[in-house]
Protein backbone atom coordinates (compact mmCIF):
# COMPACT_ATOMS: atom_id res chain seq x y z
CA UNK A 1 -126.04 -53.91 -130.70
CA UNK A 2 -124.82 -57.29 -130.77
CA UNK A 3 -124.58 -57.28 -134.45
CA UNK A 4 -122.54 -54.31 -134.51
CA UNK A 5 -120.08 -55.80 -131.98
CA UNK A 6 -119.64 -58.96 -133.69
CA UNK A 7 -119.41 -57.23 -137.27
CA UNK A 8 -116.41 -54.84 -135.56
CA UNK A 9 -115.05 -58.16 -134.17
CA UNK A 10 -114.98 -60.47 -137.12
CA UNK A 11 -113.32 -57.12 -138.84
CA UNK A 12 -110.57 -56.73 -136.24
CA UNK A 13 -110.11 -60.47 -136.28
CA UNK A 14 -109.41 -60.24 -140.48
CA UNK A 15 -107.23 -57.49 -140.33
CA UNK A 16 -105.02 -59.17 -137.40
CA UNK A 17 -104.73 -62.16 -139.72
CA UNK A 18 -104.13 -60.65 -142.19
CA UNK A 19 -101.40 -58.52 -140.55
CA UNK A 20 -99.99 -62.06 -139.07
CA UNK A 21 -99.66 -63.15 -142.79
CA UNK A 22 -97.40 -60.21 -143.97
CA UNK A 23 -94.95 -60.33 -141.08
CA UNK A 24 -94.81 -64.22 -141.76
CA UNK A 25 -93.88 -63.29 -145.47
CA UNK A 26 -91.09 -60.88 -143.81
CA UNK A 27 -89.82 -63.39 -141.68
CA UNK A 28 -89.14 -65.64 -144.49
CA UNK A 29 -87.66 -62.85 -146.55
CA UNK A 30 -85.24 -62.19 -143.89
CA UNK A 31 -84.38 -65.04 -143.69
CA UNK A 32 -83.71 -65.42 -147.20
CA UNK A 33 -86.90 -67.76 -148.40
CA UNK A 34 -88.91 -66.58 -150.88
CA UNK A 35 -86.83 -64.07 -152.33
CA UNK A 36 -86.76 -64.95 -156.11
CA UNK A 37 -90.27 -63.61 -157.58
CA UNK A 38 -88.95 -59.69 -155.52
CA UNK A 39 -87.28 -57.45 -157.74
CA UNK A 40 -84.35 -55.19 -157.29
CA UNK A 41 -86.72 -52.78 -155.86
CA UNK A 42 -88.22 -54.92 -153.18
CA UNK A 43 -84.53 -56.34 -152.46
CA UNK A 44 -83.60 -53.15 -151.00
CA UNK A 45 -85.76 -52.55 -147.62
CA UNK A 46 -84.51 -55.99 -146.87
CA UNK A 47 -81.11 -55.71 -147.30
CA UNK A 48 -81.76 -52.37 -145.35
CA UNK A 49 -82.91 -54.36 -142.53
CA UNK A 50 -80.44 -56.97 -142.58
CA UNK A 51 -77.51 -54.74 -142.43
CA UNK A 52 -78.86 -52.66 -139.83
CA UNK A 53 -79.47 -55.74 -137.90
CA UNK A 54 -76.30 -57.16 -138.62
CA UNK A 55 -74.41 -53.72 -137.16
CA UNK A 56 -76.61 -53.72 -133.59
CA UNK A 57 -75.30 -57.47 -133.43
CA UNK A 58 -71.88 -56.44 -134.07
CA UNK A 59 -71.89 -53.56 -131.95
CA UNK A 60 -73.12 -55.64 -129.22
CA UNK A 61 -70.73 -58.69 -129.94
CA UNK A 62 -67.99 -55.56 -129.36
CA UNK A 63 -69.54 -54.24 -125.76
CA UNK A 64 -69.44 -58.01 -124.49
């Protein structure tokens, strides 16, 4: 049993890491590290993001 629990632990414990890694990667890409090895194709979700971002700022900059 306790085998089993720390086996389903040391899983869940990769797979948050692992998770933690990729959103630091997307930080950095929004913020506009790392971007020269990602292609046109890989360019687009983030430019996606940052213009979406951009018009929520702008929309609240307006209501202020």
């Amino acid at each position: 049993l306790w085998d089993a629990k720390h086996e389903y632990l040391s899983s869940e414990l990769d797979r948050i890491k692992k998770e933690n890694d990729n959103m630091q990667i997307e930080l950095r890409h929004l913020k506009g590290e790392d971007i020269n090895s990602l292609n046109a194709k890989e360019l687009i979700p983030i430019e996606e993001a940052l213009q979406n971002g951009l018009s929520k700022v702008r929309d609240k900059k307006s209501d202020i």
